[in-house]
Protein backbone atom coordinates (compact mmCIF):
# COMPACT_ATOMS: atom_id res chain seq x y z
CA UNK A 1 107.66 134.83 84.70
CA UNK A 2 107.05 130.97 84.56
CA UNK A 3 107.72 130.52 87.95
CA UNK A 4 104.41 132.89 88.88
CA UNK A 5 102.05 131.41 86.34
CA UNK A 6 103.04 127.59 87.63
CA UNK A 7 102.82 128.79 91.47
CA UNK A 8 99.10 129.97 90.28
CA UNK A 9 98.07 127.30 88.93
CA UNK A 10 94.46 127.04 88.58
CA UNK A 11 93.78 130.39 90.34
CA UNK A 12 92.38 131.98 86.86
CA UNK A 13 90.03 128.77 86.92
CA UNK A 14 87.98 129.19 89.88
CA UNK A 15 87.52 132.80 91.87
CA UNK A 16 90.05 133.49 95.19
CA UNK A 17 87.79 132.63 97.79
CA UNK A 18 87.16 129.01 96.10
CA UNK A 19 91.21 128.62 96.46
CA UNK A 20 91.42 125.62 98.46
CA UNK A 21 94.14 126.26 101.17
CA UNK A 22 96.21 123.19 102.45
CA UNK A 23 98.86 122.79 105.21
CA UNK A 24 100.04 119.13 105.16
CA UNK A 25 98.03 118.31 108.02
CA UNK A 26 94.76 119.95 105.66
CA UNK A 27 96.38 117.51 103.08
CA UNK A 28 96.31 114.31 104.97
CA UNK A 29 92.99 114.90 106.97
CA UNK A 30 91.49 115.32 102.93
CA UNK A 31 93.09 112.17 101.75
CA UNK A 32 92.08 110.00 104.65
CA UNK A 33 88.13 111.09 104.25
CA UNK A 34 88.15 111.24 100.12
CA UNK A 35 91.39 108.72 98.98
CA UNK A 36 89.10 106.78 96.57
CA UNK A 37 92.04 103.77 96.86
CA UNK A 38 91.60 104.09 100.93
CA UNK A 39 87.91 104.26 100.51
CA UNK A 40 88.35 101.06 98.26
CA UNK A 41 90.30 99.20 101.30
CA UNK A 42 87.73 100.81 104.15
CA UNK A 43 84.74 99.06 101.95
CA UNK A 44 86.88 95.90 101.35
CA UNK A 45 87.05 95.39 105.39
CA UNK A 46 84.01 96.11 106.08
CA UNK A 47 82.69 93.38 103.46
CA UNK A 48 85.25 91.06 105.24
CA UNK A 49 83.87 91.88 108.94
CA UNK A 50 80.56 90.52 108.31
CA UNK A 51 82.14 87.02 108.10
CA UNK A 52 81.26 86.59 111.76
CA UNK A 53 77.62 87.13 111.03
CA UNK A 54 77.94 84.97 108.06
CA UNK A 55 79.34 81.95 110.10
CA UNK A 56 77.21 82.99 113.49
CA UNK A 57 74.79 79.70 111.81
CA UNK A 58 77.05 77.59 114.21
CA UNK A 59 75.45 78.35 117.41
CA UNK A 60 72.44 80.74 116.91
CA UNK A 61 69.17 79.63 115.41
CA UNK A 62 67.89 79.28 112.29
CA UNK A 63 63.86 80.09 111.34
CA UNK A 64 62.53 79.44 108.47
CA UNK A 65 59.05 80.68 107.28
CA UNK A 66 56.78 78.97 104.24
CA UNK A 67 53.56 79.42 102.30
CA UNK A 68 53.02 76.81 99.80
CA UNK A 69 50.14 75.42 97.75
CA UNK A 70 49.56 72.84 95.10
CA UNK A 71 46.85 70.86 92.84
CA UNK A 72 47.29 67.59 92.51
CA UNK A 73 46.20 63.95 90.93
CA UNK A 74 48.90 62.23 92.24
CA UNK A 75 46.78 59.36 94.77
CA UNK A 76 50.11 59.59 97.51
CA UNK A 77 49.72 63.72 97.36
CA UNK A 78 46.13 63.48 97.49
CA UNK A 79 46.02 61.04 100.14
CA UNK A 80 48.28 63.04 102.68
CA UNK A 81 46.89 66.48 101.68
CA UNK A 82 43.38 64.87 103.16
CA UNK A 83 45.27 63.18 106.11
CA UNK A 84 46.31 66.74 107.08
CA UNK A 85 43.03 68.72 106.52
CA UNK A 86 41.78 66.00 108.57
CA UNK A 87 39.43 65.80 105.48
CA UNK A 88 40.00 61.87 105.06
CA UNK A 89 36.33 60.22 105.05
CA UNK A 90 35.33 56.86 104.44
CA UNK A 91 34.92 56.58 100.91
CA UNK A 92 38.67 57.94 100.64
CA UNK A 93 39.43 54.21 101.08
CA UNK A 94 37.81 53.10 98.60
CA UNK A 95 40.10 51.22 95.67
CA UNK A 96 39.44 53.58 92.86
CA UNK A 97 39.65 56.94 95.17
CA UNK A 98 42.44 55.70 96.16
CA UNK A 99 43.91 54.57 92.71
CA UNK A 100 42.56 57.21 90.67
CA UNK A 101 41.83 60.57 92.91
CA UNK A 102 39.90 63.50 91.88
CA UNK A 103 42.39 66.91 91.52
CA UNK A 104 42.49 67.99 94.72
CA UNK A 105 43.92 71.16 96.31
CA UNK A 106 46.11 72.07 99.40
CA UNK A 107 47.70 74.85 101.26
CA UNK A 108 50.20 74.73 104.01
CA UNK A 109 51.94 77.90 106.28
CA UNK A 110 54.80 76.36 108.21
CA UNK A 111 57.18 77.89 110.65
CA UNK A 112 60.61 75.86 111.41
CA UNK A 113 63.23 76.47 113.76
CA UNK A 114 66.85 74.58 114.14
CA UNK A 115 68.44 75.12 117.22
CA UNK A 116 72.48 74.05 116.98
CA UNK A 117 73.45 71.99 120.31
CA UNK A 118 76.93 71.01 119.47
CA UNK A 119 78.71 72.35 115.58
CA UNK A 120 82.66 72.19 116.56
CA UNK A 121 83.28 72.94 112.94
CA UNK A 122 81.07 76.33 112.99
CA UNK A 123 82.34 77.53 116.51
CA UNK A 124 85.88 76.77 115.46
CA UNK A 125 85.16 78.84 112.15
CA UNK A 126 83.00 81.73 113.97
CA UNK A 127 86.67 82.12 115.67
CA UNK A 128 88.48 82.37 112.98
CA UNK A 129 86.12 84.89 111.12
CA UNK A 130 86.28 87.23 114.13
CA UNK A 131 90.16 86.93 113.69
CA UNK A 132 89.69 87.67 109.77
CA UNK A 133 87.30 90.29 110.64
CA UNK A 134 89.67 91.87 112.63
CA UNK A 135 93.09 91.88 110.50
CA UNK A 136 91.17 92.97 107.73
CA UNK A 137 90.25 96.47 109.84
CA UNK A 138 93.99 96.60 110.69
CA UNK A 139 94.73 95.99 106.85
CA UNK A 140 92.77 99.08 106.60
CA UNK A 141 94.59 101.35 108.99
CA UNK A 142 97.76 100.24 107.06
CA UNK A 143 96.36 101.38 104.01
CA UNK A 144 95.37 104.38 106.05
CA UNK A 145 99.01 104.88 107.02
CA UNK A 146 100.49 104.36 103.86
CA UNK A 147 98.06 107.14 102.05
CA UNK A 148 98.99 109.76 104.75
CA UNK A 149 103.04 108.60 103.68
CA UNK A 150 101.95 108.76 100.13
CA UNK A 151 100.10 112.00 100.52
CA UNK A 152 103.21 113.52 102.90
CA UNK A 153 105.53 112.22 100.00
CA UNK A 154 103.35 114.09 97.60
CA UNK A 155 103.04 117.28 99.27
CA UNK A 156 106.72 117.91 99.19
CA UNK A 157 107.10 116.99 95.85
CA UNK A 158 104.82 119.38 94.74
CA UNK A 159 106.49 122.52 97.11
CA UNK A 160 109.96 121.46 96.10
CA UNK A 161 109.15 121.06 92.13
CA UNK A 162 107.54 124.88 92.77
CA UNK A 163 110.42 126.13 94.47
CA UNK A 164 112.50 124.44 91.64
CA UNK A 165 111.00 126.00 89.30
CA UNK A 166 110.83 129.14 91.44
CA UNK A 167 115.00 129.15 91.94
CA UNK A 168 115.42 128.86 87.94
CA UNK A 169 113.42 131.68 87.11
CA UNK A 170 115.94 134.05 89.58
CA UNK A 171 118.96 131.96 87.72
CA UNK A 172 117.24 133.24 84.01
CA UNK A 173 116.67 136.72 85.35
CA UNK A 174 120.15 136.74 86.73
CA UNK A 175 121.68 135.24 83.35
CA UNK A 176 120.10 137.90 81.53
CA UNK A 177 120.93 140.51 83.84
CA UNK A 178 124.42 139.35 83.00
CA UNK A 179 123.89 139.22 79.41
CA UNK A 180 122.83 142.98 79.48
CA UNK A 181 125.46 143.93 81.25
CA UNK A 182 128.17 142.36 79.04
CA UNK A 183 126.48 144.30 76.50
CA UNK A 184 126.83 147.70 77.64
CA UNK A 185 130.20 146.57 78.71
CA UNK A 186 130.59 146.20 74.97
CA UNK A 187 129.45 149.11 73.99
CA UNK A 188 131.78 151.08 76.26
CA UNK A 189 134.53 149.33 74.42
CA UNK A 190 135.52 147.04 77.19
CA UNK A 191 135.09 143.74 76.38
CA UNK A 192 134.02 142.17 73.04
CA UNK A 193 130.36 140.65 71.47
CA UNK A 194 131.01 137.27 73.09
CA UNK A 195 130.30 138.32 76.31
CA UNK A 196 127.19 138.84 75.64
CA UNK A 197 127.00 136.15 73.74
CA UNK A 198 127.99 133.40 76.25
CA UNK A 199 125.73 135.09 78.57
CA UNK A 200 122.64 134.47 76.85
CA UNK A 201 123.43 131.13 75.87
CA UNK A 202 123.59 130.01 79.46
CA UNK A 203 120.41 132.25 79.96
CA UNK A 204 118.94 129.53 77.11
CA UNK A 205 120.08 126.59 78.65
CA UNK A 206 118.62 127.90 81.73
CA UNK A 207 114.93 128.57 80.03
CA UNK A 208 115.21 125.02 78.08
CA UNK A 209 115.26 123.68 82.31
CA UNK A 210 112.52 125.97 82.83
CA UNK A 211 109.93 124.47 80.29
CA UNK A 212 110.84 121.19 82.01
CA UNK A 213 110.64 122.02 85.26
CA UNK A 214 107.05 123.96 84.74
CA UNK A 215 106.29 120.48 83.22
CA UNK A 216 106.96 118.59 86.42
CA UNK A 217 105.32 121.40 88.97
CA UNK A 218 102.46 121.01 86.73
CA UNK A 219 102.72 116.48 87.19
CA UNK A 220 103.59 117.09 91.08
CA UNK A 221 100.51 119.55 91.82
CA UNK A 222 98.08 116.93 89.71
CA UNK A 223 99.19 113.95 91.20
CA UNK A 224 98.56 115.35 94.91
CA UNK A 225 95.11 116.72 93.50
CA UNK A 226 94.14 113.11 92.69
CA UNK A 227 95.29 111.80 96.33
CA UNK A 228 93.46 113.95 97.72
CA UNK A 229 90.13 113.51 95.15
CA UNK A 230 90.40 117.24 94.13
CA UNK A 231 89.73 117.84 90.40
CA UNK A 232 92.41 118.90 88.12
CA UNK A 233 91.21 122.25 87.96
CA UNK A 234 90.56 123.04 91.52
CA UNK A 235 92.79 125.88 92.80
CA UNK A 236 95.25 124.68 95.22
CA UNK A 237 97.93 126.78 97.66
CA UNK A 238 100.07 125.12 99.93
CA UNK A 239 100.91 127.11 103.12
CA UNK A 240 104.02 124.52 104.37
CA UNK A 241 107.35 125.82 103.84
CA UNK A 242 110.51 123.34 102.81
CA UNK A 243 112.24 125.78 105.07
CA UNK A 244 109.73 124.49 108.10
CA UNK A 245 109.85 121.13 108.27
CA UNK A 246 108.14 118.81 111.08
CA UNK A 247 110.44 116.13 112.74
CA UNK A 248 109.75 112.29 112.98
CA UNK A 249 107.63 111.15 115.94
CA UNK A 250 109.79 108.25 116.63
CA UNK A 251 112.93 109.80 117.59
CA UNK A 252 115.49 107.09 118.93
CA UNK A 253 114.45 108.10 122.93
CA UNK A 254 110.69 107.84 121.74
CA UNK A 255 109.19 104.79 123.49
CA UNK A 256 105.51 105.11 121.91
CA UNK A 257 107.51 103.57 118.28
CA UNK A 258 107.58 100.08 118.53
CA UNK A 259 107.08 98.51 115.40
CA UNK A 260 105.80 94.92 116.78
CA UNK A 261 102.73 97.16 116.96
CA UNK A 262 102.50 98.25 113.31
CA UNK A 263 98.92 97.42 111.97
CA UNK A 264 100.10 95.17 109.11
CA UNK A 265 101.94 93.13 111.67
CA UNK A 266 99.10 92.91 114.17
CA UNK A 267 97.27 91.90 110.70
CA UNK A 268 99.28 89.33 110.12
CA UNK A 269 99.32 87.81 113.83
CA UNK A 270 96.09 87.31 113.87
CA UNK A 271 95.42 85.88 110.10
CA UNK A 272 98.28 83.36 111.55
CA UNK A 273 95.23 82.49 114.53
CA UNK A 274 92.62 82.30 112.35
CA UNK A 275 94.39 79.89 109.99
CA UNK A 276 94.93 78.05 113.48
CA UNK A 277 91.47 77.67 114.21
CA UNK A 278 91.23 76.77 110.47
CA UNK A 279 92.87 73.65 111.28
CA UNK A 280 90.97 72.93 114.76
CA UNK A 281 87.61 74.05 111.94
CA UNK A 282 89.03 71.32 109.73
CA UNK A 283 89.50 68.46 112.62
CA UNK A 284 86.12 69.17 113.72
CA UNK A 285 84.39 68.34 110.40
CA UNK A 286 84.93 64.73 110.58
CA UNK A 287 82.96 64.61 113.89
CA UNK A 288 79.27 64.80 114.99
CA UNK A 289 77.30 67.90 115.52
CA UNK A 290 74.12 67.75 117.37
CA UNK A 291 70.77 70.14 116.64
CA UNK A 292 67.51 70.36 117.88
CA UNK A 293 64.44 71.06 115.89
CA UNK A 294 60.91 72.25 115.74
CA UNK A 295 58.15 73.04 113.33
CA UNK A 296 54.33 74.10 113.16
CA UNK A 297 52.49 74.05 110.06
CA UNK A 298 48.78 74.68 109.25
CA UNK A 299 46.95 72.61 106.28
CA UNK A 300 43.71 73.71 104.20
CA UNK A 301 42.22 73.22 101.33
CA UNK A 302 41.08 76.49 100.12
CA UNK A 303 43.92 78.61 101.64
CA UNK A 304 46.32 78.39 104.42
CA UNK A 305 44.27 79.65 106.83
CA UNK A 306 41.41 78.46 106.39
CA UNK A 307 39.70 75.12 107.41
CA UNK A 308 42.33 72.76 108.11
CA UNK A 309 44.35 71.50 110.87
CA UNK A 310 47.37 72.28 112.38
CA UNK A 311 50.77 69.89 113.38
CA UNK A 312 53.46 70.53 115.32
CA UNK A 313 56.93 68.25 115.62
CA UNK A 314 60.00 68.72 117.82
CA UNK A 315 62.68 66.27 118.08
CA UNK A 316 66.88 66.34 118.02
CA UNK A 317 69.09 64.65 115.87
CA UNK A 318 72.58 63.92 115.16
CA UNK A 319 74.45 63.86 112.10
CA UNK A 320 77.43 62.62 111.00
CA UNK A 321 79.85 61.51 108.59
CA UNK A 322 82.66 58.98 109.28
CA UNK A 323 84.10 58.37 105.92
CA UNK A 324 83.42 61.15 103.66
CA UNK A 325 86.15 59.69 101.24
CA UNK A 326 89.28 61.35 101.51
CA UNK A 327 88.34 64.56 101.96
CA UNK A 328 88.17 65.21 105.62
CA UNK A 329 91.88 64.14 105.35
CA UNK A 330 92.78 66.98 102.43
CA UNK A 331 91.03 69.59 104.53
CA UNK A 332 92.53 68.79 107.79
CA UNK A 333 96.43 68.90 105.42
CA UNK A 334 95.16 71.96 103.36
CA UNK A 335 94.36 74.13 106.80
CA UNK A 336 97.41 72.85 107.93
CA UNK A 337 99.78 74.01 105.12
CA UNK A 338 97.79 77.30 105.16
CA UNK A 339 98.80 77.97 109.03
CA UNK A 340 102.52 77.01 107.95
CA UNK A 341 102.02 79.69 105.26
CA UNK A 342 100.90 82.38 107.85
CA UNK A 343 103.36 81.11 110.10
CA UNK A 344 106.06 82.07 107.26
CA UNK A 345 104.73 85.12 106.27
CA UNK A 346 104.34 86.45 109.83
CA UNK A 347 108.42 85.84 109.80
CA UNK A 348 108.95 87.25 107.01
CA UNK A 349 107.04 90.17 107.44
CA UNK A 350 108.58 91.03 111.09
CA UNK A 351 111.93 91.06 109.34
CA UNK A 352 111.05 93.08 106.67
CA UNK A 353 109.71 95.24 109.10
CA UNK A 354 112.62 96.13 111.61
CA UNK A 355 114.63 95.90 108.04
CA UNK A 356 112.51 98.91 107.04
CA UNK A 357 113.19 100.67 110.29
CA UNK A 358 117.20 100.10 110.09
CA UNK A 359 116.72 101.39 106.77
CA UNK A 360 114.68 104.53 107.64
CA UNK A 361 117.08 105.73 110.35
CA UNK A 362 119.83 105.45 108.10
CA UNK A 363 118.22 107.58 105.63
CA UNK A 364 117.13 109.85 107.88
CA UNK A 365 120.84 110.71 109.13
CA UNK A 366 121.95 110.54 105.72
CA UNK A 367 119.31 113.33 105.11
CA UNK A 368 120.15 115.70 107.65
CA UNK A 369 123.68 115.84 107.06
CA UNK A 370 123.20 116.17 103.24
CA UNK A 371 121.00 119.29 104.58
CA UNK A 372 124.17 121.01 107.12
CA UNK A 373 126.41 120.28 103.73
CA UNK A 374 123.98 122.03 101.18
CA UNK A 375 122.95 124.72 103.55
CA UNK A 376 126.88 125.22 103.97
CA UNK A 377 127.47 125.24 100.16
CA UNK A 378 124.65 127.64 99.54
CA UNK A 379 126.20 130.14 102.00
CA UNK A 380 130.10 129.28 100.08
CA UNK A 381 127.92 130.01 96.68
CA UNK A 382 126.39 133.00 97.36
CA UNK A 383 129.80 134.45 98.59
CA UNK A 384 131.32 132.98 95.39
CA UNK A 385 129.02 135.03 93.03
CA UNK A 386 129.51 138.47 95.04
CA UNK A 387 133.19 137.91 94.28
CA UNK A 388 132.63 136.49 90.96
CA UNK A 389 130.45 139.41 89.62
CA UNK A 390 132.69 142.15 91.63
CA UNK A 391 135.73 140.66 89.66
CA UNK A 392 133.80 140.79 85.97
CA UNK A 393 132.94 144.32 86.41
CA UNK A 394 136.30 145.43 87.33
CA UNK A 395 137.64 143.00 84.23
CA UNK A 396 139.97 141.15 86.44
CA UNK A 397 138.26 137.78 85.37
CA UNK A 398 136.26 136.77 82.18
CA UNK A 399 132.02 136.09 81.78
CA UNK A 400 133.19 132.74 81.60
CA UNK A 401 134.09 132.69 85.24
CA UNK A 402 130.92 134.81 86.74
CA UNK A 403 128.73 132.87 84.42
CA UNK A 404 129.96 129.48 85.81
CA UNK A 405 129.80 130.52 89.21
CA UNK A 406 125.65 131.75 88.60
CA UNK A 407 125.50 128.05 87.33
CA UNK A 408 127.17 126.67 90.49
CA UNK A 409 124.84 129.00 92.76
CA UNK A 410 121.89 127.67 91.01
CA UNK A 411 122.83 124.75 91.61
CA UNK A 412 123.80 125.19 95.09
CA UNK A 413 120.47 126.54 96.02
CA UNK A 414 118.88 123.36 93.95
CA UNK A 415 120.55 121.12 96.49
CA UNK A 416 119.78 123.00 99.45
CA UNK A 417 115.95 122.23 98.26
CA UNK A 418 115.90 119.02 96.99
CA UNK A 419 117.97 117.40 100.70
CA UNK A 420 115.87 119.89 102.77
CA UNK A 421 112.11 117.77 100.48
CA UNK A 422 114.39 114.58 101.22
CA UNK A 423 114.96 115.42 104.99
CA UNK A 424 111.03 115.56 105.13
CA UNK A 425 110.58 112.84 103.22
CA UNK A 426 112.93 110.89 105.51
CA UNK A 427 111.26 111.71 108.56
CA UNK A 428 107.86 110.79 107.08
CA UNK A 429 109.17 107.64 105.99
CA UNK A 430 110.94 106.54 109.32
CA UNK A 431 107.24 107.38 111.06
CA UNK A 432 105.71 105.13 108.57
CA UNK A 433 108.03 101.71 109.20
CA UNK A 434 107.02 102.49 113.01
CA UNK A 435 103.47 102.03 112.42
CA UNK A 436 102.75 105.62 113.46
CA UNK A 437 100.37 106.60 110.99
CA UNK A 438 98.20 103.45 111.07
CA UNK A 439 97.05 104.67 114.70
C-alpha cells in the first residue's frame, strides 16, 4: 500500500546494511557535527575570537624586519648612503660631488622593535574583544541549541506524517472492506447498489488524503535529511516511537533550569560589557600613550651584509593628540549610545525570555491534556465502530451510519497522533526557552 512504499523510502536506493538508523538522540548528535547552518555559526565565532589577538598590539610588542636597497643620483640620498657605509672620504665634500653625485648604490637590513608602555585605548579595547570573543562562542551554543530544537521538531514531524499516512491506509482498507461487503450484501438481496456505492466514495475521499499525505511524509523525511546533511537519497529509519516519548528536563521542581543562564542571555550580558569598555576605549583615545623603541640596521654598498656599518637607536616617546577636531567627542557619544543599545536589548531580551518560558509551560499542559482527551476519544471510537459495523450487518442502521463512524475513528486515531507529536514537541520546546540545549 502507500503507507509501505513512503515508510521505505529510499531503501530500494541504497542496499539494507547502508540504511542509516536514527533514534532522536542519533538525530541530534548528526546535526550538531554536520548542520552546515551550525557549522556556519561555529566558523563565524571562531573568526570573531581572534579579536583578542587582533587588538593584543596594545600591550605586547611589535617587530618589524626589512631588507631594502636602492640606486640613486639624488646628492641628499647619496650623501647619507656614504655617511652610513662609513664610506664618506674627503673629496665627498667637494662642491660638485656634492651637487652633482655619481649613481651610487646602498643596502640596508634593519630590525625594529616597539615596546607599548602605556595604550589606555588598546587595553580598554583588548577587554572588550575578550568580551566579544566570548558572547560570540555563547552565540554559538545558542545556535547549537536551537538546531537540536529544530532537529527534535523535525524528527517528529517526519514519524507523525508516517504514521499519518500509515493510519489512512488502514481507514482505505477498512472503507473498502466496507464497500465489499455492502456488495455482497447486495447481492443477497439485502440492501440496494448504493451501499456500495457510498462506500467507495468515502474509500475515494480517503485515497485523494492519501496522495497528500504521501506528499508531506515525503517533505517531512527530506527536510530532516537536510538538517542533518544526509543526501536526499540516503536511506533513513527512525527507531523513536510517538507512543514513547521523552519528558522535558526542566520539570517545575527541576532546579538545574534557570533561564538567566541561557547562552543567548549570557551573550548578551557580556556584549552589554564590552560596549562598556567601548566607552572607557573611547575616553582613552583623547589621552597620551607612551612606547618605547629600538632598532638595528646594517648599511653596504654591494649588499646588506657586506662591507658597511652597523647603527643602533633606542629611545621612548609620547604621542598625543589634544584636539583631534570633533571627533574624540563623536566617539566618546557613539560608544555611549551603543552601551545604551546593549543596555536595551539585554532588557528586552530577559523579558522575552521568561515570556518564552510562561509560554512553553502553558503549552506544554495544554499538550498533555489534549493527549488524556484524544487517547480517551480513540478508546470511545474504536467502541463506536464495533457497534457501528455490528448494527450494519444485522441491518438495524444504514452504511451511512458505519461509514461515518470509520470517518470519525480515523479521525480519532489522527488526533491521538498529531497531540501525542505536539506533546513532544512541547516538551522540546519548554527545554529550549530554559537554555538546556545550549549546554
Amino acid at each position: 500500500m502507500i503507507a509501505e512504499i513512503a515508510l521505505s523510502v529510499g531503501l530500494a536506493v541504497l542496499p539494507q546494511h547502508d540504511t542509516v538508523h536514527l533514534s532522536l538522540d542519533d538525530a541530534v548528535r548528526r546535526a550538531r557535527d554536520d548542520n552546515p547552518a551550525l557549522l556556519a555559526h561555529r566558523a563565524a565565532a571562531r573568526a570573531r575570537a581572534q579579536a583578542p589577538l587582533e587588538a593584543s598590539r596594545a600591550f605586547l610588542p611589535n617587530l618589524q624586519l626589512g631588507v631594502s636597497g636602492m640606486r640613486t643620483t639624488d646628492p641628499v640620498a647619496v650623501f647619507g648612503l656614504k655617511l652610513r657605509q662609513e664610506n664618506f672620504a674627503a673629496q665627498d665634500l667637494a662642491l660638485d660631488a656634492l651637487n652633482r653625485p655619481s649613481a651610487y648604490s646602498g643596502y640596508a637590513a634593519s630590525a625594529t622593535m616597539e615596546v607599548p608602555l602605556l595604550v589606555p585605548e588598546g587595553l580598554f579595547g583588548y577587554a572588550a574583544a575578550r568580551k566579544g570573543a566570548a558572547a560570540g562562542n555563547l552565540a554559538a551554543d545558542r545556535a547549537a541549541g536551537a538546531t537540536e530544537f529544530l532537529v527534535t521538531q523535525a524528527y517528529w514531524d517526519t514519524q507523525l506524517a508516517a504514521a499519518s499516512l500509515e493510519a489512512l491506509d488502514q481507514a482505505l482498507v477498512a472503507m473498502n472492506a466496507h464497500a465489499t461487503q455492502a456488495e455482497a450484501m447486495r447481492e443477497q438481496g439485502l440492501v440496494t447498489g448504493l451501499d456500495a456505492r457510498l462506500a467507495r466514495l468515502a474509500a475515494a475521499e480517503i485515497e485523494v488524503r492519501l496522495l497528500a499525505a504521501a506528499a508531506m511524509a515525503d517533505n517531512a523525511r527530506s527536510a530532516l535529511r537536510a538538517m542533518l546533511a544526509l543526501p536526499e537519497d540516503a536511506a533513513v529509519l527512525l527507531t523513536d516511537s510517538l507512543t514513547a516519548l521523552p519528558g522535558s528536563v526542566c520539570d517545575d521542581d527541576a532546579e538545574a533550569c534557570d533561564v538567566s543562564e541561557r547562552a543567548d542571555l549570557q551573550a548578551q550580558r557580556l556584549g552589554m560589557e564590552a560596549t562598556s569598555l567601548g566607552v572607557r576605549s573611547a575616553w582613552a583615545g583623547n589621552m597620551p600613550s607612551i612606547a618605547a623603541f629600538g632598532s638595528v640596521a646594517r648599511y653596504g654598498q654591494s649588499s646588506p651584509w657586506g662591507n658597511g656599518s652597523g647603527d643602533w637607536t633606542i629611545g621612548i616617546g609620547l604621542s598625543w593628540n589634544p584636539f583631534p577636531a570633533l571627533s574624540g567627542v563623536g566617539s566618546v557619544r557613539k560608544a555611549q549610545a551603543e552601551r545604551d543599545e546593549a543596555v536595551a536589548r539585554l532588557d528586552d531580551a530577559e523579558r522575552t525570555a521568561g515570556l518564552e518560558v510562561l509560554q512553553a509551560r502553558r503549552m506544554l499542559t495544554a499538550a498533555g491534556e489534549r493527549v488524556t482527551v484524544a487517547a480517551s476519544a480513540w478508546e470511545e471510537a474504536l467502541a463506536a465502530l464495533d457497534q457501528a459495523q455490528l448494527r450494519y450487518r444485522t441491518g438495524t442502521s444504514p452504511i451511512s451510519e458505519a461509514l461515518d463512524v470509520q470517518a470519525a475513528t480515523t479521525a480519532a486515531r489522527l488526533s491521538l497522533m498529531s497531540a501525542q507529536r505536539d506533546h513532544a514537541v512541547a516538551h522540546a520546546a519548554l527545554d529550549f526557552a530554559f537554555g538546556v540545549y545550549d549546554r
